[in-house]
C-alpha atoms as a PDB file:
ATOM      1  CA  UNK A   1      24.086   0.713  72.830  1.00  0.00           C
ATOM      2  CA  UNK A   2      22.930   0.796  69.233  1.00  0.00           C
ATOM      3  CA  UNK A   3      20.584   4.255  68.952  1.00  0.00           C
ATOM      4  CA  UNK A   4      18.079   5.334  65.969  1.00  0.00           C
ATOM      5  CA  UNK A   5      19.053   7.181  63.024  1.00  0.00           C
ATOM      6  CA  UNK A   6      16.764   9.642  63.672  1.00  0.00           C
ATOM      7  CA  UNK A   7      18.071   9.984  67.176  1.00  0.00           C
ATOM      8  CA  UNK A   8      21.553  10.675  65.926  1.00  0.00           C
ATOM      9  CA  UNK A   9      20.007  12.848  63.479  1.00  0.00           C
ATOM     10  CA  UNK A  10      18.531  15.303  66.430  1.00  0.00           C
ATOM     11  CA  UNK A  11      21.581  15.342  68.195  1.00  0.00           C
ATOM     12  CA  UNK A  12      23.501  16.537  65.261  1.00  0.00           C
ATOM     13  CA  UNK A  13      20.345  19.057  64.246  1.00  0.00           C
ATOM     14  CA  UNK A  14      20.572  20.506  67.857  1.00  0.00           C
ATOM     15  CA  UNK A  15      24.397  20.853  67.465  1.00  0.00           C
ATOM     16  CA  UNK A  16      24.502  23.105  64.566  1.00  0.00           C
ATOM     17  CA  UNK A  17      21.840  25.021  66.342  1.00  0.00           C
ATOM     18  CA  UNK A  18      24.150  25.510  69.585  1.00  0.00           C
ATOM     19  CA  UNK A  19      27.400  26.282  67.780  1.00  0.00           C
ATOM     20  CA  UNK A  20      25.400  28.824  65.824  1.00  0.00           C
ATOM     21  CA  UNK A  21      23.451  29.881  68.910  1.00  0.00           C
ATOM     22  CA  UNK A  22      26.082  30.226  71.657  1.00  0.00           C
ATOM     23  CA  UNK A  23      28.656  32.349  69.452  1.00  0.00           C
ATOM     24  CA  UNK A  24      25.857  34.571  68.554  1.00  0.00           C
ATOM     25  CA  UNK A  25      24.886  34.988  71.689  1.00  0.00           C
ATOM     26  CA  UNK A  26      28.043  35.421  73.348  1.00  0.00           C
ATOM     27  CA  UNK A  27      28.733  38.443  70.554  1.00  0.00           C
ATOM     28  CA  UNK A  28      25.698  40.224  71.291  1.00  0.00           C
ATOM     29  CA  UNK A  29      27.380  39.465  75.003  1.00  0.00           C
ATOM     30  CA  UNK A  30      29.928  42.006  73.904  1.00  0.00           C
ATOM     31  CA  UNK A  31      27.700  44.216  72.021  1.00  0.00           C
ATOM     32  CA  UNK A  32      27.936  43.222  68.612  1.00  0.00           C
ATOM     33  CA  UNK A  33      25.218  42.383  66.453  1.00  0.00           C
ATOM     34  CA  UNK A  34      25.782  40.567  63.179  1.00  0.00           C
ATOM     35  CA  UNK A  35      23.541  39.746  60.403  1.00  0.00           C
ATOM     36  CA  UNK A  36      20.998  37.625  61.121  1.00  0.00           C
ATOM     37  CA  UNK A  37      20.864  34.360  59.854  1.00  0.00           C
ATOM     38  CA  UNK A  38      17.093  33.562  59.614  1.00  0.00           C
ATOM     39  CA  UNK A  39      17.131  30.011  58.610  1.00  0.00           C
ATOM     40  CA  UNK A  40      19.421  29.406  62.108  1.00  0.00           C
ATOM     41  CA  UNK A  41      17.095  31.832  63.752  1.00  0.00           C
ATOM     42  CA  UNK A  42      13.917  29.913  62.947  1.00  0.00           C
ATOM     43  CA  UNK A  43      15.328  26.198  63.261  1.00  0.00           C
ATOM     44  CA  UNK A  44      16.270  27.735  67.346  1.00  0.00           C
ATOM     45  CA  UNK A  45      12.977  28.680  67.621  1.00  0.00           C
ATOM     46  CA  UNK A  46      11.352  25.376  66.340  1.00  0.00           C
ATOM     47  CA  UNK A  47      13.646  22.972  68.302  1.00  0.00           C
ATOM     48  CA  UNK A  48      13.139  25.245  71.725  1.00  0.00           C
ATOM     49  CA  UNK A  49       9.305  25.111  70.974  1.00  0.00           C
ATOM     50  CA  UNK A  50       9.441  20.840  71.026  1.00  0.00           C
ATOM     51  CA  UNK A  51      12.020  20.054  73.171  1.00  0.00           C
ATOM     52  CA  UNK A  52      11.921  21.617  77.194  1.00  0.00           C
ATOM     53  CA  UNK A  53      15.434  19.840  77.850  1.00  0.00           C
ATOM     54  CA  UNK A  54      17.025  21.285  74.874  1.00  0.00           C
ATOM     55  CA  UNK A  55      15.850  24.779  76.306  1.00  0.00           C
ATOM     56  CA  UNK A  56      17.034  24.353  79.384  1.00  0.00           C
ATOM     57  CA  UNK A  57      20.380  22.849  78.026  1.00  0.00           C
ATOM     58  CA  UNK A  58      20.578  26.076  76.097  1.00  0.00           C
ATOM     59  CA  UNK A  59      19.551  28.641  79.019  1.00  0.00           C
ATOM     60  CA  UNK A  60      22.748  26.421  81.110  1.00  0.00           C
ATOM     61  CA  UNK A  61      25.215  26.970  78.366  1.00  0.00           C
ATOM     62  CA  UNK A  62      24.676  30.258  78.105  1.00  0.00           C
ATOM     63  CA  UNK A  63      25.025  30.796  81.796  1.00  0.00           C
ATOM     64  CA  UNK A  64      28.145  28.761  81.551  1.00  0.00           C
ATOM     65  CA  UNK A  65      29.644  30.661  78.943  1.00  0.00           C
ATOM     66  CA  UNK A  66      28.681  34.186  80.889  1.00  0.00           C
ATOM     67  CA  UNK A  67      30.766  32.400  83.976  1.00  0.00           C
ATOM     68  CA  UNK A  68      33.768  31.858  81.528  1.00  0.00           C
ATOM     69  CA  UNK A  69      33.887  35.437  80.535  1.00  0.00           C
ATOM     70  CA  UNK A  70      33.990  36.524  83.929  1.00  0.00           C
ATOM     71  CA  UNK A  71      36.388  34.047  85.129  1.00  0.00           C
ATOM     72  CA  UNK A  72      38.719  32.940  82.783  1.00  0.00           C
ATOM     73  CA  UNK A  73      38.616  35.573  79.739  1.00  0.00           C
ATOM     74  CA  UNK A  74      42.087  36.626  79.830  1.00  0.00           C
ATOM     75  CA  UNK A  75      43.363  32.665  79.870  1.00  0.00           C
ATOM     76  CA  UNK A  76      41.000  31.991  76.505  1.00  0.00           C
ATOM     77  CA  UNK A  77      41.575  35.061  74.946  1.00  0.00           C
ATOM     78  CA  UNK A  78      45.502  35.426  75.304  1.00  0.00           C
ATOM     79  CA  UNK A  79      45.245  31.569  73.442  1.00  0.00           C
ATOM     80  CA  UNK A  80      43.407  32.990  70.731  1.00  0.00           C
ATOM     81  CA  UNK A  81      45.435  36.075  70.436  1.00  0.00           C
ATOM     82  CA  UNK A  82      48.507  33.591  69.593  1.00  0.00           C
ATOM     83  CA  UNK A  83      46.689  32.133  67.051  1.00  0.00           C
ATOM     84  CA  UNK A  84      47.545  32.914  63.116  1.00  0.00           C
ATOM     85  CA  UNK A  85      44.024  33.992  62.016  1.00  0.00           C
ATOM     86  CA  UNK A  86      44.776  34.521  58.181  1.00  0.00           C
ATOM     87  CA  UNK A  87      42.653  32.798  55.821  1.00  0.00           C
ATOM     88  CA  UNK A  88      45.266  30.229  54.938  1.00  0.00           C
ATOM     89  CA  UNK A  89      46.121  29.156  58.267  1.00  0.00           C
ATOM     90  CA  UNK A  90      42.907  29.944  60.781  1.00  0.00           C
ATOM     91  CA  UNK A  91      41.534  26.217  59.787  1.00  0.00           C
ATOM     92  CA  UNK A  92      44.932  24.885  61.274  1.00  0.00           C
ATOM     93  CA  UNK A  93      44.931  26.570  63.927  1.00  0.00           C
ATOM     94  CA  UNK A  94      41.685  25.974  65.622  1.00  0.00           C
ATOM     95  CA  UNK A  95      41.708  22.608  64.650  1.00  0.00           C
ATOM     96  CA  UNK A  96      44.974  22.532  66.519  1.00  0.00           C
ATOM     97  CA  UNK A  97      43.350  24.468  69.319  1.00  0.00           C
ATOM     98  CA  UNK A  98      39.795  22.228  69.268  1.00  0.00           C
ATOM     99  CA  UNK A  99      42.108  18.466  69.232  1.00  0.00           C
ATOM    100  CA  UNK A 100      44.030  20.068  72.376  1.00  0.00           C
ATOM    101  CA  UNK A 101      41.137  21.381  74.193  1.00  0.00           C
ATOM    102  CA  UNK A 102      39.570  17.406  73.786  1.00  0.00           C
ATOM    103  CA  UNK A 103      42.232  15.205  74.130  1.00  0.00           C
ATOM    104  CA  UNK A 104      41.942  12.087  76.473  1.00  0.00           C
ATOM    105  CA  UNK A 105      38.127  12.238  76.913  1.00  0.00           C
ATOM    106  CA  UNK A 106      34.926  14.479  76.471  1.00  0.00           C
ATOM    107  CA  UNK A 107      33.203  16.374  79.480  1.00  0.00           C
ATOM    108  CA  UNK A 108      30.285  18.350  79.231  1.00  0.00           C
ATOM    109  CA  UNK A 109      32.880  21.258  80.849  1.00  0.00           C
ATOM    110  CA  UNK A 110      35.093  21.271  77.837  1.00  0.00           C
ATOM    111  CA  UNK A 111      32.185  21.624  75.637  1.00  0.00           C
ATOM    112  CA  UNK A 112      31.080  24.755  77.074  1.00  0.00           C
ATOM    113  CA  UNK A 113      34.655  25.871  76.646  1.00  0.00           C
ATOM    114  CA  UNK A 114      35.064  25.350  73.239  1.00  0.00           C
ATOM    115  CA  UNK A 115      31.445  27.324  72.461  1.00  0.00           C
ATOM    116  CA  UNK A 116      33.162  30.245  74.356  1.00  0.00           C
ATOM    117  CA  UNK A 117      36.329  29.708  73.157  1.00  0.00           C
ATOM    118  CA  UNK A 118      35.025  30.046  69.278  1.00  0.00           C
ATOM    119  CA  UNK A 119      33.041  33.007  70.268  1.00  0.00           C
ATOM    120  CA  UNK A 120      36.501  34.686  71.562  1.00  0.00           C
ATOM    121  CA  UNK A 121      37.715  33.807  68.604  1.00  0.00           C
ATOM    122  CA  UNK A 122      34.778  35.332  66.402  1.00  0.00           C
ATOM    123  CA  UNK A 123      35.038  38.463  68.358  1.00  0.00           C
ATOM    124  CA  UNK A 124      38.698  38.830  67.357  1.00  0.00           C
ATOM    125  CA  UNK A 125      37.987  38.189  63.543  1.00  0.00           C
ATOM    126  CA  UNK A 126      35.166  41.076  64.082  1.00  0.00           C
ATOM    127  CA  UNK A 127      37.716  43.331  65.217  1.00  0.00           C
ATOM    128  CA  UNK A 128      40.309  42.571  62.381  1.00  0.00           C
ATOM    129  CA  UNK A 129      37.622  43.121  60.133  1.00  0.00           C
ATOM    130  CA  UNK A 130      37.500  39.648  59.192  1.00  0.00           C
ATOM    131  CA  UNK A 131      33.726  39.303  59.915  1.00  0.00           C
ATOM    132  CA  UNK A 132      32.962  37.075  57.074  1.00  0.00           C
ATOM    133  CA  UNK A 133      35.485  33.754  58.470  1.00  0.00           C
ATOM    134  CA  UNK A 134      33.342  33.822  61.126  1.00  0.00           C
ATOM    135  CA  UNK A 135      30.812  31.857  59.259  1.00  0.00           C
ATOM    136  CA  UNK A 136      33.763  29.268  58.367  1.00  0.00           C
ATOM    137  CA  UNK A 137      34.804  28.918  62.452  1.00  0.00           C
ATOM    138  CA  UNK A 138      30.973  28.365  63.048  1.00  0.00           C
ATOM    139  CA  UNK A 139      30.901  25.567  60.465  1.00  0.00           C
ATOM    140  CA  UNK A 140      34.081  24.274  61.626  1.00  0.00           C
ATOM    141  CA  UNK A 141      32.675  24.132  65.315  1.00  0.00           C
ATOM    142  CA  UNK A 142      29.623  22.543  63.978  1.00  0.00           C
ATOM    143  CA  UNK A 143      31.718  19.733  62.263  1.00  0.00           C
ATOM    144  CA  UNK A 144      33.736  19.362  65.645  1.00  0.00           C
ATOM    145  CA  UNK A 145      30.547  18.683  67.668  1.00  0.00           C
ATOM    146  CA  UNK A 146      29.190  16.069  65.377  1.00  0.00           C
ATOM    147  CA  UNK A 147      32.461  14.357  66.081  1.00  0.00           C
ATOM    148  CA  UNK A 148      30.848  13.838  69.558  1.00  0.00           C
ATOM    149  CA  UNK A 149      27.630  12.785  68.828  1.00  0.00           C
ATOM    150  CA  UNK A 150      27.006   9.342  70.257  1.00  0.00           C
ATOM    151  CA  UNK A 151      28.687  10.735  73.430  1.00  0.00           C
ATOM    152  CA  UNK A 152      26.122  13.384  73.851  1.00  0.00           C
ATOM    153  CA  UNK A 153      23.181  10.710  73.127  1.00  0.00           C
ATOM    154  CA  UNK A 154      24.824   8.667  75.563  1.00  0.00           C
ATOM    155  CA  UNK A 155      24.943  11.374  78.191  1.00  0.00           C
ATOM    156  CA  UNK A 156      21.523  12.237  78.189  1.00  0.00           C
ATOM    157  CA  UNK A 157      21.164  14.795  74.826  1.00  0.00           C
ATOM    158  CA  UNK A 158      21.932  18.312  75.077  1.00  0.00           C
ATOM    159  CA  UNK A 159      19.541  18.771  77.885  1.00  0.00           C
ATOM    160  CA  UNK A 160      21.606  16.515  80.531  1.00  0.00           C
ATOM    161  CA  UNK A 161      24.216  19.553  81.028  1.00  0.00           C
ATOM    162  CA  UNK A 162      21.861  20.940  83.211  1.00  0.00           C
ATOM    163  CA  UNK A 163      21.925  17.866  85.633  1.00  0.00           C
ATOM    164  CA  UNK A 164      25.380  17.899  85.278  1.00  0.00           C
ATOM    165  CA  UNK A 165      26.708  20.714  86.038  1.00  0.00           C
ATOM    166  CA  UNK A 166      25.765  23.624  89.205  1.00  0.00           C
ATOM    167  CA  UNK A 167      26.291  27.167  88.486  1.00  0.00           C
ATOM    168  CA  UNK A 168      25.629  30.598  89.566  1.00  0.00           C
ATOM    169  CA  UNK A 169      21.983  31.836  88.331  1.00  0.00           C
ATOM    170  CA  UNK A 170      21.883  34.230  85.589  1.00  0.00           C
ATOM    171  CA  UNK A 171      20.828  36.675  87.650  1.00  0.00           C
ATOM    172  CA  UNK A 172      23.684  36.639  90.439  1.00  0.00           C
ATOM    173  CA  UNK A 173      26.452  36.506  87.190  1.00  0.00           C
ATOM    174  CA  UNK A 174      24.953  39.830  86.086  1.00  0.00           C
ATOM    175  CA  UNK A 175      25.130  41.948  89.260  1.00  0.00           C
ATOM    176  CA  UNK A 176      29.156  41.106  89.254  1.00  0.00           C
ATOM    177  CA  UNK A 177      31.139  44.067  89.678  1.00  0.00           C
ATOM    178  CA  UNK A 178      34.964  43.985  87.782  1.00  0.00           C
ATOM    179  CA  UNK A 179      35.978  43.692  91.780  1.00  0.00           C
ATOM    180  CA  UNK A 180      34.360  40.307  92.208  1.00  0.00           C
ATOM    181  CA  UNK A 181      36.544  39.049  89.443  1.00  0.00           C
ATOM    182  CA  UNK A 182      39.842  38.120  91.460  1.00  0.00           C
ATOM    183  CA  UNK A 183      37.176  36.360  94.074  1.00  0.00           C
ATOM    184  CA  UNK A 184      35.738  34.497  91.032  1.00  0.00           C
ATOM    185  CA  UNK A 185      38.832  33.233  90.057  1.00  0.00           C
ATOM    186  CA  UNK A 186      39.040  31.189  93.183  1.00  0.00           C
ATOM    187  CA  UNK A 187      37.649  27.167  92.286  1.00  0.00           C
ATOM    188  CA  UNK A 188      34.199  26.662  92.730  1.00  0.00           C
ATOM    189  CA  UNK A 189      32.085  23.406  93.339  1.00  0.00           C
ATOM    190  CA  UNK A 190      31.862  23.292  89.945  1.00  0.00           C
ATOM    191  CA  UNK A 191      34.939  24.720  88.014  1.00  0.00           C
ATOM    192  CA  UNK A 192      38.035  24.427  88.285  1.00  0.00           C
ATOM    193  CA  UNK A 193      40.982  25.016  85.465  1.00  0.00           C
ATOM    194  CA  UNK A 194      43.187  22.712  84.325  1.00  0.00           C
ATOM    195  CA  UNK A 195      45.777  24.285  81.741  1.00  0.00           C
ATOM    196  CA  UNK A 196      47.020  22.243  78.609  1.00  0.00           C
ATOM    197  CA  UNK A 197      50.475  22.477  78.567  1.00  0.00           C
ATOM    198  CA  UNK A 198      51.358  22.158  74.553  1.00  0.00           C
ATOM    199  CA  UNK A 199      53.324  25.437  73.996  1.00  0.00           C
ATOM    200  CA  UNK A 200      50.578  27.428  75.441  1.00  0.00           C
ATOM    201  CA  UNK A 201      48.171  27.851  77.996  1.00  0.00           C
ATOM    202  CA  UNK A 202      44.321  27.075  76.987  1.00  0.00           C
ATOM    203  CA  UNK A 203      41.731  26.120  79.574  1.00  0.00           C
ATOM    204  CA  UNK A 204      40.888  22.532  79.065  1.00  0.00           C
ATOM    205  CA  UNK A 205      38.378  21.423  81.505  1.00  0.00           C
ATOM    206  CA  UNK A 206      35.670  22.006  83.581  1.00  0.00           C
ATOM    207  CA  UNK A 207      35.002  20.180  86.734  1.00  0.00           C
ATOM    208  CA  UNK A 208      30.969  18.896  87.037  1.00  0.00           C
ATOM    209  CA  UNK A 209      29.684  17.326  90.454  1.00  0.00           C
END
């Protein structure tokens, strides 16, 4: 099916707003606030304003991305502790790390992994006191969605992943306890792991009813 220019167009505006967005957010997850970036800040705002389905698309990522923290951190962030995060090879390496996460086909599930999986990685540049490549990882991310464009105007836009997939409300992921964890770990209706087996282990997919 043949779609509009300005369709595509929206789809890839809303993109660079939720690779920007969910990284962000996931940092200020974990307590760390970086400079703002107004001009991100205010095209959010404008596209949340117009568009309920991209809002609620937004609100499920970010639940979905809370759910990965709690459940799989220690999978996603011993992959990005293996990776080689100096300036000459980081664009290598989460290439490398982006192609394995997508290979075969695209799910809304391995979506919201990636946008957690760059936000591990951000927080790990912000510790090594390489805060300013996390602008180029952002970019990057942003380049890698646009890849996927046409599949996410096929699917519905960005506000379909809340058809697609059923998750815990906000509220119930915050009143977790670090006990609940090995619990959480168990499959759900609506996640379940499956590893990539390329040298290392990286969570690949995500499971949607």
């Amino acid at each position: 099916m043949a779609h509009s220019r300005d369709d595509l167009h929206q789809i890839k505006t809303q993109s660079s707003a939720v690779s920007h967005h969910l990284v962000d957010f996931m940092l200020k997850e974990d307590g760390i606030q970086l400079k703002c970036n107004y001009s991100q800040a205010k095209l959010m705002r404008g596209l949340l304003e117009k568009d309920k389905g991209f809002k609620d698309g937004i609100s499920t990522l970010e639940t979905c991305c809370k759910d990965l923290k709690l459940k799989y951190q220690q999978e996603i962030e011993g992959r990005v502790k293996t990776l080689d995060i100096s300036h000459q090879q980081l664009y290598a390496e989460y290439q490398d790390s982006c192609s394995r996460l997508m290979v075969d086909d695209i799910k809304w599930g391995k979506i919201a992994v990636l946008l957690f999986f760059t936000s591990v990685l951000a927080k790990r540049l912000y510790e090594e006191n390489k805060t300013p490549l996390i602008d180029s990882i952002v970019g990057w991310q942003t380049t890698f969605l646009h890849y996927f464009t046409q599949w996410i105007l096929e699917h519905g836009g960005w506000g379909a992943i809340k058809g697609a997939v059923s998750i815990d409300a906000s509220e119930k992921a915050k009143e977790r306890t670090e006990n609940q964890r090995a619990e959480n770990r168990r499959p759900t209706s609506w996640l379940t792991v499956a590893a990539i087996s390329l040298g290392v282990a990286l969570v690949g997919a995500l499971t949607f009813k």
